[in-house]
PDB file of N, CA and C in Angstrom:
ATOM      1  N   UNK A   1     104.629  88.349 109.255  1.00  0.00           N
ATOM      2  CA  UNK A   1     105.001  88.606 107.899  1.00  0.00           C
ATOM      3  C   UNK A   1     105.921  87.490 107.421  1.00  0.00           C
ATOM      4  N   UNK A   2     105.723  86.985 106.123  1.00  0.00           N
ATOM      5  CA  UNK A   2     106.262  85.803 105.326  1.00  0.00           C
ATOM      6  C   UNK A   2     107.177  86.793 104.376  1.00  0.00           C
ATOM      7  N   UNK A   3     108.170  86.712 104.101  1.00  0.00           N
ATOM      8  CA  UNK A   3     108.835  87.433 102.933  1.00  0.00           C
ATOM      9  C   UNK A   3     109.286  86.350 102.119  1.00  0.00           C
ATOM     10  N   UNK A   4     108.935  85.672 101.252  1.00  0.00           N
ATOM     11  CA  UNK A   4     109.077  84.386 100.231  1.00  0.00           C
ATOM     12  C   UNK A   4     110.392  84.629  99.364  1.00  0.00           C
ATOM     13  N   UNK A   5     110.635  83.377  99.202  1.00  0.00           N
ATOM     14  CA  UNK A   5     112.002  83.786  98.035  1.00  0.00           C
ATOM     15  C   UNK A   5     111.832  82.680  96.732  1.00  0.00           C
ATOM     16  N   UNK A   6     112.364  82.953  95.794  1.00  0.00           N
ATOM     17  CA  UNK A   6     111.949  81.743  94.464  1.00  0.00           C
ATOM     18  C   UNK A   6     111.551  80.225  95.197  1.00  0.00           C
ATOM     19  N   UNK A   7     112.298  79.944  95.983  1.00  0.00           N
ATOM     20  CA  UNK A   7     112.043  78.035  96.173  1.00  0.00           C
ATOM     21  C   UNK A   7     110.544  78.254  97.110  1.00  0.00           C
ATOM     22  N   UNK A   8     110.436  79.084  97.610  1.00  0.00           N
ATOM     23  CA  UNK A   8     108.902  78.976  98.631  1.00  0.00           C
ATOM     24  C   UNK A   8     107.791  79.500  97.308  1.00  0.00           C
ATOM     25  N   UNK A   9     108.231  80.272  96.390  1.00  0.00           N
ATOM     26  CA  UNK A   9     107.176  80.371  95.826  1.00  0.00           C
ATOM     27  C   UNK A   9     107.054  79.103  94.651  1.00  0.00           C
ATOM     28  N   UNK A  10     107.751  78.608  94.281  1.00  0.00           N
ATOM     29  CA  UNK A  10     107.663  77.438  93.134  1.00  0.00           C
ATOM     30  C   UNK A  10     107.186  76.145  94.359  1.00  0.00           C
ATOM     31  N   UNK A  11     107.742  76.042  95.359  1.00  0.00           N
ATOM     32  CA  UNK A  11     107.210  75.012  96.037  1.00  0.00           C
ATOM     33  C   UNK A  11     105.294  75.215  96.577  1.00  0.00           C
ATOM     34  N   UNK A  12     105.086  76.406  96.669  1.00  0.00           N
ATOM     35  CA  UNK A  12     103.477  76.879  96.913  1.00  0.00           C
ATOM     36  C   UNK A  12     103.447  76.669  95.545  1.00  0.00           C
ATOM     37  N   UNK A  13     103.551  77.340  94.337  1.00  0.00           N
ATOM     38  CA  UNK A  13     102.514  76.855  93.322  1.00  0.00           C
ATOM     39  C   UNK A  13     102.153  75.465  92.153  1.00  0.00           C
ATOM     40  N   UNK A  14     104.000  74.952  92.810  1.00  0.00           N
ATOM     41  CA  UNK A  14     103.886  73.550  91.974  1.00  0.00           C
ATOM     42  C   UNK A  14     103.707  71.988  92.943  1.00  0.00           C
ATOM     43  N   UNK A  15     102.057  71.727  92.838  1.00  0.00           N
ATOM     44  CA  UNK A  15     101.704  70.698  93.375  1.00  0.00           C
ATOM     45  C   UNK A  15     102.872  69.111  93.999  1.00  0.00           C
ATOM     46  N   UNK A  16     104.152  69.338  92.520  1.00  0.00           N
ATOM     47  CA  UNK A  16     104.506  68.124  92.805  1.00  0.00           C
ATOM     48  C   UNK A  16     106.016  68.377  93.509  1.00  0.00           C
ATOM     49  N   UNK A  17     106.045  69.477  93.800  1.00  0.00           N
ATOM     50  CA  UNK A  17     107.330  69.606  94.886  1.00  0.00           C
ATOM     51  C   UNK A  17     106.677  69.096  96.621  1.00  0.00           C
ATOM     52  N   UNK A  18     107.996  68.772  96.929  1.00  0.00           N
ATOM     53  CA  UNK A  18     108.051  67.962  98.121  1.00  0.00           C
ATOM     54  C   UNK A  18     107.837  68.855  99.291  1.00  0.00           C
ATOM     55  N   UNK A  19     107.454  69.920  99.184  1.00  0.00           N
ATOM     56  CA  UNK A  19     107.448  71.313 100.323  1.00  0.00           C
ATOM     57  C   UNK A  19     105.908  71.796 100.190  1.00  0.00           C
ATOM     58  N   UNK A  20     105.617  71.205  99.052  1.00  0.00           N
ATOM     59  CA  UNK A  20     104.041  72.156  98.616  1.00  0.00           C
ATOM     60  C   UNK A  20     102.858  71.582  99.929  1.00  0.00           C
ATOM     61  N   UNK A  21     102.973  71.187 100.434  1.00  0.00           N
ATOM     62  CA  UNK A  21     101.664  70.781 100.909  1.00  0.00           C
ATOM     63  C   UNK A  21     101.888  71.616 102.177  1.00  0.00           C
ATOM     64  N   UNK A  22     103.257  71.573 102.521  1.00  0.00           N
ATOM     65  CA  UNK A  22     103.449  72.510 104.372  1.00  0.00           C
ATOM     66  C   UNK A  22     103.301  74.156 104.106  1.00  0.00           C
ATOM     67  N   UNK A  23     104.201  74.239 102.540  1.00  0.00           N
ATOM     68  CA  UNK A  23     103.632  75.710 102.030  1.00  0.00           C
ATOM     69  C   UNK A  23     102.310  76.190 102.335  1.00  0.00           C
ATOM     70  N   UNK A  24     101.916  75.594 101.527  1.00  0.00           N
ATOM     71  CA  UNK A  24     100.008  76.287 100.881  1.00  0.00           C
ATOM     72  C   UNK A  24      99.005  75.847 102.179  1.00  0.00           C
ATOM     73  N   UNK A  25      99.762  74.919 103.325  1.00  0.00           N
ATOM     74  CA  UNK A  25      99.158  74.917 104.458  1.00  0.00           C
ATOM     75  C   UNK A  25      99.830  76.406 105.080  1.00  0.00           C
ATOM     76  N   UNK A  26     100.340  76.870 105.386  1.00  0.00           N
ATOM     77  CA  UNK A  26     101.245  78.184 105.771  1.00  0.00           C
ATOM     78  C   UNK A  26     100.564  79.257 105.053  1.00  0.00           C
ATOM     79  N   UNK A  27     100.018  79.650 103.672  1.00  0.00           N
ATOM     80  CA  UNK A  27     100.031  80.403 102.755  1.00  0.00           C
ATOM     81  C   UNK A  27      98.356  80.660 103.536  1.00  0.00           C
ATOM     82  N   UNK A  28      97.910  79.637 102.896  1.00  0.00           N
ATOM     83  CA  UNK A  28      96.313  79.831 103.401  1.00  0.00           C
ATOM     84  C   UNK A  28      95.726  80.164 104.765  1.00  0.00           C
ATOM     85  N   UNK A  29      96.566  79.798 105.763  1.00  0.00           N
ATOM     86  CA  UNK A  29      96.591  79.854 107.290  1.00  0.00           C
ATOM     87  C   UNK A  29      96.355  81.579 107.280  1.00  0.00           C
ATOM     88  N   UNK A  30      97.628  82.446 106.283  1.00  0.00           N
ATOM     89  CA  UNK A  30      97.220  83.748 106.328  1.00  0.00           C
ATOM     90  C   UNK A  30      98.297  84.526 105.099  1.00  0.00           C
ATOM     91  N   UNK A  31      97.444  84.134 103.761  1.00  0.00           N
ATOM     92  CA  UNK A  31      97.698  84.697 102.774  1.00  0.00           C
ATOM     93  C   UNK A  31      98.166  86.259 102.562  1.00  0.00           C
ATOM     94  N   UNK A  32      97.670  87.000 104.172  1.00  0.00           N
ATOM     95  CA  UNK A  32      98.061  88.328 103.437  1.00  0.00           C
ATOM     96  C   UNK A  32      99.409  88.926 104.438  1.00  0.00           C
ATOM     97  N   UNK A  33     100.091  87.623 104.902  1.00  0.00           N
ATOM     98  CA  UNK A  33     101.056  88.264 105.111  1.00  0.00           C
ATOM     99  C   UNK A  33     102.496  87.725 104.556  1.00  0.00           C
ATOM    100  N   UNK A  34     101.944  87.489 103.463  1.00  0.00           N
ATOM    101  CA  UNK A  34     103.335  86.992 102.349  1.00  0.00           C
ATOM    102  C   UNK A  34     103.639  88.056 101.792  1.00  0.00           C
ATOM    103  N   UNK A  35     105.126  88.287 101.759  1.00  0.00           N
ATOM    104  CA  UNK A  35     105.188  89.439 100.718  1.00  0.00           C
ATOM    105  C   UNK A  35     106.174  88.862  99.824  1.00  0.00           C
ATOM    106  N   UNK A  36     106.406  88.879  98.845  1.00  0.00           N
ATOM    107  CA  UNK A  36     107.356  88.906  97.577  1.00  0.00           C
ATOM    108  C   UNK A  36     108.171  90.035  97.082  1.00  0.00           C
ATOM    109  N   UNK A  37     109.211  90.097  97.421  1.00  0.00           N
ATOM    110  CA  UNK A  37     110.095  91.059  97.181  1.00  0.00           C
ATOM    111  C   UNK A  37     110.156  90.777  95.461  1.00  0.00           C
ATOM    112  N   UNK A  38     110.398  92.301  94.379  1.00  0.00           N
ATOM    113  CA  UNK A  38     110.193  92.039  93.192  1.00  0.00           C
ATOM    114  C   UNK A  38     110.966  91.459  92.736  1.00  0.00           C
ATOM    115  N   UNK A  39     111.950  91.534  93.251  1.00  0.00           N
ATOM    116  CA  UNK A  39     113.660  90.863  92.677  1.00  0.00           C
ATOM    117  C   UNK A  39     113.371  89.409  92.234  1.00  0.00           C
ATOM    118  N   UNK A  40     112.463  88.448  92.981  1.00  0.00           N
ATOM    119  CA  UNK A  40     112.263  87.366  92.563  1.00  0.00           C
ATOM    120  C   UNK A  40     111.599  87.227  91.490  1.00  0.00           C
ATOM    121  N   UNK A  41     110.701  87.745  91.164  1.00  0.00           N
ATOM    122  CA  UNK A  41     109.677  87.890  90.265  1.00  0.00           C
ATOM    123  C   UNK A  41     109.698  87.153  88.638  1.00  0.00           C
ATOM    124  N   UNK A  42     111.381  87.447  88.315  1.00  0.00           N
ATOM    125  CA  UNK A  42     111.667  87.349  86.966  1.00  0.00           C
ATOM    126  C   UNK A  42     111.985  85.749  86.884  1.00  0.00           C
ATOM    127  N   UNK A  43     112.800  85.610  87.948  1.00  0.00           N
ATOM    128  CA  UNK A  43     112.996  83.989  88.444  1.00  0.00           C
ATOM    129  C   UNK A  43     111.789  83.029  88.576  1.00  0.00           C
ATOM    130  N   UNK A  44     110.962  83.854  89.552  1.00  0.00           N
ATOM    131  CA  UNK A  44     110.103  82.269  89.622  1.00  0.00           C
ATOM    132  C   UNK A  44     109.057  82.362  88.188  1.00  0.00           C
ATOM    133  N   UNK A  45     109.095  83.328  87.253  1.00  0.00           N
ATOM    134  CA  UNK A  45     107.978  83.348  86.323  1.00  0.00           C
ATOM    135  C   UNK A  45     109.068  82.152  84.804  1.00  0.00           C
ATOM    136  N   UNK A  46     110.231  82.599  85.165  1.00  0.00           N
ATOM    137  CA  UNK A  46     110.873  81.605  83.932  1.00  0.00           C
ATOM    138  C   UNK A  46     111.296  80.532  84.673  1.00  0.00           C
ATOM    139  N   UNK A  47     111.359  80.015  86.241  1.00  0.00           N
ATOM    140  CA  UNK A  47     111.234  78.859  86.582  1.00  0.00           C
ATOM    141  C   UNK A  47     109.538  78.215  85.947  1.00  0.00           C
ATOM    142  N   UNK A  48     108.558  78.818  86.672  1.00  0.00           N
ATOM    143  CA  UNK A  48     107.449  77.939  86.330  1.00  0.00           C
ATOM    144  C   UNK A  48     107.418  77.711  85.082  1.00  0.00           C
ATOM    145  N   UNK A  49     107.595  78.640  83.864  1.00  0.00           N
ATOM    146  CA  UNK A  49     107.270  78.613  82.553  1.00  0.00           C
ATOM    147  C   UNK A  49     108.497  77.265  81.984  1.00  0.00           C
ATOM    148  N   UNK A  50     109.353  77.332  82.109  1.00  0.00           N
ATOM    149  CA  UNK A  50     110.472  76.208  82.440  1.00  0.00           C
ATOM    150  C   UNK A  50     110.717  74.843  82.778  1.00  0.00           C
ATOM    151  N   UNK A  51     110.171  74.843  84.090  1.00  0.00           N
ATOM    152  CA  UNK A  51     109.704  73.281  84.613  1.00  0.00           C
ATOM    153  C   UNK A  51     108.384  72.636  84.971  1.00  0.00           C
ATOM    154  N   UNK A  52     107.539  74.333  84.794  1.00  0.00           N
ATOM    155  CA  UNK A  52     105.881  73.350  85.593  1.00  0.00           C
ATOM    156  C   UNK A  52     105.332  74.021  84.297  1.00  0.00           C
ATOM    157  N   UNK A  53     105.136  74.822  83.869  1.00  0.00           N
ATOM    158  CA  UNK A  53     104.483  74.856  82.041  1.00  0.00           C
ATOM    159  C   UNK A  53     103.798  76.096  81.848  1.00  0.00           C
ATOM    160  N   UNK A  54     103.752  76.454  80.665  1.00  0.00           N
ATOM    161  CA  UNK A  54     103.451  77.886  80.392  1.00  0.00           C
ATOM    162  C   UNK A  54     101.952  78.346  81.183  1.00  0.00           C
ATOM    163  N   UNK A  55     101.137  77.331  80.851  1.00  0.00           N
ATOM    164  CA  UNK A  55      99.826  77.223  82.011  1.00  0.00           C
ATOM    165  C   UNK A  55      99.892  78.459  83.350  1.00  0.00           C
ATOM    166  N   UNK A  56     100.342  77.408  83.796  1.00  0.00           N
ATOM    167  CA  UNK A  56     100.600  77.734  85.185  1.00  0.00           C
ATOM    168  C   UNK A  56     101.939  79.102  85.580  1.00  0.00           C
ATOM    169  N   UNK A  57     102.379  79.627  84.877  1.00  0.00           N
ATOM    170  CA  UNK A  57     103.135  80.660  84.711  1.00  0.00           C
ATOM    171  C   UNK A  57     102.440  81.823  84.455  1.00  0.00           C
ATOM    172  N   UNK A  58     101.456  81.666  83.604  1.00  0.00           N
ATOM    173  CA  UNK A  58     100.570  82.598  83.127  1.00  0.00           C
ATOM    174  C   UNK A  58      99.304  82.609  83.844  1.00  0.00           C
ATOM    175  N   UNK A  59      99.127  81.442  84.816  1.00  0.00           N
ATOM    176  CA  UNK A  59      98.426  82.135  86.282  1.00  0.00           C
ATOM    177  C   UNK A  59      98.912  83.098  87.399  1.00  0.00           C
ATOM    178  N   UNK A  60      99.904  82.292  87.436  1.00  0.00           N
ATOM    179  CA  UNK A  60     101.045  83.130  88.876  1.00  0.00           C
ATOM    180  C   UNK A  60     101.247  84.794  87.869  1.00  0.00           C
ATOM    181  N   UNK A  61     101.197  84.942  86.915  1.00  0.00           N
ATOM    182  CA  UNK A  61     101.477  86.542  86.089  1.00  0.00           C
ATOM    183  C   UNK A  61      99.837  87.040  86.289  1.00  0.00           C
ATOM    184  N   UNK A  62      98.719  85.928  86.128  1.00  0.00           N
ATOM    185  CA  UNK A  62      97.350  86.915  86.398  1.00  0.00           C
ATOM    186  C   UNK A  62      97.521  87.199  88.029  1.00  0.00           C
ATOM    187  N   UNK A  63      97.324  86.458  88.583  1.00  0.00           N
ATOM    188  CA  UNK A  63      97.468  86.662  89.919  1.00  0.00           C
ATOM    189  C   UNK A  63      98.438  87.353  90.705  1.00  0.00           C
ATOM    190  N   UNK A  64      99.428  87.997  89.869  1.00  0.00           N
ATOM    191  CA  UNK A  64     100.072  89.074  90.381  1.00  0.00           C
ATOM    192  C   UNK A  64      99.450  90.140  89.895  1.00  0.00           C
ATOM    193  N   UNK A  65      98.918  90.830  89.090  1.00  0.00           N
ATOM    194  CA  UNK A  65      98.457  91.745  88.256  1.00  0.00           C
ATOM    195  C   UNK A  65      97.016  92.308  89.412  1.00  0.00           C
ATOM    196  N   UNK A  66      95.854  90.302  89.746  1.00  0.00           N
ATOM    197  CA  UNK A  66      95.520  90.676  90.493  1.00  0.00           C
ATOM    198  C   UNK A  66      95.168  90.981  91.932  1.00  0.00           C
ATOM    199  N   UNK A  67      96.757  91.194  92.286  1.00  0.00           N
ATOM    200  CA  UNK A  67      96.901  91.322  93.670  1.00  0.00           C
ATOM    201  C   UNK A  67      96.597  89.995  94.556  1.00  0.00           C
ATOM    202  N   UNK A  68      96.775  89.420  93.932  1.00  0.00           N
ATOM    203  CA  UNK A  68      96.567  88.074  94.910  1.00  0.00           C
ATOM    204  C   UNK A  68      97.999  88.100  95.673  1.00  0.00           C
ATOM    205  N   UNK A  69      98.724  88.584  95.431  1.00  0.00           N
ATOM    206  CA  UNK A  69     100.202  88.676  96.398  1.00  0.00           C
ATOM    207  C   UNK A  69     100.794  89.964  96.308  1.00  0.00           C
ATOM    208  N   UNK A  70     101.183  90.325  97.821  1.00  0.00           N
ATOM    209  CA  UNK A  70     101.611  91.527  97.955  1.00  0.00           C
ATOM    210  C   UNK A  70     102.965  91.163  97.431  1.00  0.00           C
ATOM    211  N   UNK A  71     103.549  92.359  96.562  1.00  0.00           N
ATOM    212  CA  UNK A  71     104.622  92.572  96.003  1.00  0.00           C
ATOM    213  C   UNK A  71     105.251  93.609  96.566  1.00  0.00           C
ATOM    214  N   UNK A  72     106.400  93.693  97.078  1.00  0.00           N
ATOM    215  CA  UNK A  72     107.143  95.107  97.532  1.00  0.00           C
ATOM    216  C   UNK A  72     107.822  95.451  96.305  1.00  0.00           C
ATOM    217  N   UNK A  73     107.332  96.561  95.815  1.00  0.00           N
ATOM    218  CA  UNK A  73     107.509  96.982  94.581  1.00  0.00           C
ATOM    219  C   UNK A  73     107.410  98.765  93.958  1.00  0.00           C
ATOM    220  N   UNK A  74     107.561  99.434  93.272  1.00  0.00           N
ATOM    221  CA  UNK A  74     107.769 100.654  93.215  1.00  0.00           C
ATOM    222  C   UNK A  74     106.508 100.888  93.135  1.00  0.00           C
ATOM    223  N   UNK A  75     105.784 100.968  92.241  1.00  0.00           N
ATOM    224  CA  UNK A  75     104.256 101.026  91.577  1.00  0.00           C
ATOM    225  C   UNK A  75     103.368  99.673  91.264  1.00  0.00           C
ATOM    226  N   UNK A  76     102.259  99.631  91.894  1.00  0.00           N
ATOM    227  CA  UNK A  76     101.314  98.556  90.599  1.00  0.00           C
ATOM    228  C   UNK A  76     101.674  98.891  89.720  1.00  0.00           C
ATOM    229  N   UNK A  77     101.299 100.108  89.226  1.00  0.00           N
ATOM    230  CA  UNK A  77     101.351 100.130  87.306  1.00  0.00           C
ATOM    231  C   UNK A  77     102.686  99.595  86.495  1.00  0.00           C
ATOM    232  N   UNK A  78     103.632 100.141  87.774  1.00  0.00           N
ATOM    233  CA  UNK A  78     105.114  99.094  87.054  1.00  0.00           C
ATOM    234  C   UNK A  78     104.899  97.861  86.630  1.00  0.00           C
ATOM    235  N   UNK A  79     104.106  96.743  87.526  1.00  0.00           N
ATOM    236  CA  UNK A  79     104.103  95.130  87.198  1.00  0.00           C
ATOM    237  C   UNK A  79     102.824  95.456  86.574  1.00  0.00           C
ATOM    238  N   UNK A  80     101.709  95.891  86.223  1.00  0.00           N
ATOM    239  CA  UNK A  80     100.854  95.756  84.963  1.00  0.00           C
ATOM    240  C   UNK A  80     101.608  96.273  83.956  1.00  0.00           C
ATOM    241  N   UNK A  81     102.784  97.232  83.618  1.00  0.00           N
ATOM    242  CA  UNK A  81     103.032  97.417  82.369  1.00  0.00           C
ATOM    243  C   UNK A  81     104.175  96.590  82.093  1.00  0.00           C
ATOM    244  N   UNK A  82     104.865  95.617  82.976  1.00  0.00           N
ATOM    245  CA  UNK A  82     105.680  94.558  82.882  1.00  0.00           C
ATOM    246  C   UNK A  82     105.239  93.445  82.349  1.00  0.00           C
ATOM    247  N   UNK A  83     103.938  93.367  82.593  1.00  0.00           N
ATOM    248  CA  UNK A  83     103.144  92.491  82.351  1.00  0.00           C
ATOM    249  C   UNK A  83     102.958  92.869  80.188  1.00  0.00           C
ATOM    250  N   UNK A  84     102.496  94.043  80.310  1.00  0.00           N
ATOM    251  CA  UNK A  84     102.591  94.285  78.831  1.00  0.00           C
ATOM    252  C   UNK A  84     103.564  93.885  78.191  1.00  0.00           C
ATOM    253  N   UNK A  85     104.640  94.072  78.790  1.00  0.00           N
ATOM    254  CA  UNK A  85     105.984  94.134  77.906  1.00  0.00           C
ATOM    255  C   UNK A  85     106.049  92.513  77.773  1.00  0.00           C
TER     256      UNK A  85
END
């Protein structure tokens, strides 16, 4: 089990950090045992939107929605209606 924190997840999804390539070698090796505690959540979505661009912020928000990363979290429906808000 991987439990990620803001800098492992901005370094996996932004190509031009200096960590991304040992990340997403790590990530892919075995994607389903990353978990993301929610607490980060709010951080790395106004980091990416911030420094790597609304783009790519608004992937990492589909791809939470669709489960592409386990979230330790109360409910799905909590982060789909977070997602609304």
């Amino acid at each position: 089990m991987t439990i990620a924190d803001t800098g492992a997840m901005l370094a996996l999804i932004d190509a031009s950090d200096q960590h991304h390539a040992v990340l997403r070698t790590l990530y892919e090796a075995e994607p389903h045992s990353w978990i993301l505690p929610w607490a980060i959540l709010p951080e790395v979505d106004y980091l990416l939107l911030t420094h790597v661009g609304a783009h790519t912020e608004r992937l990492f928000v589909a791809d939470l929605v669709e489960g592409r990363y386990a979230v330790e979290w109360h409910s799905e429906r909590d982060l789909a209606r977070a997602v609304e808000l």
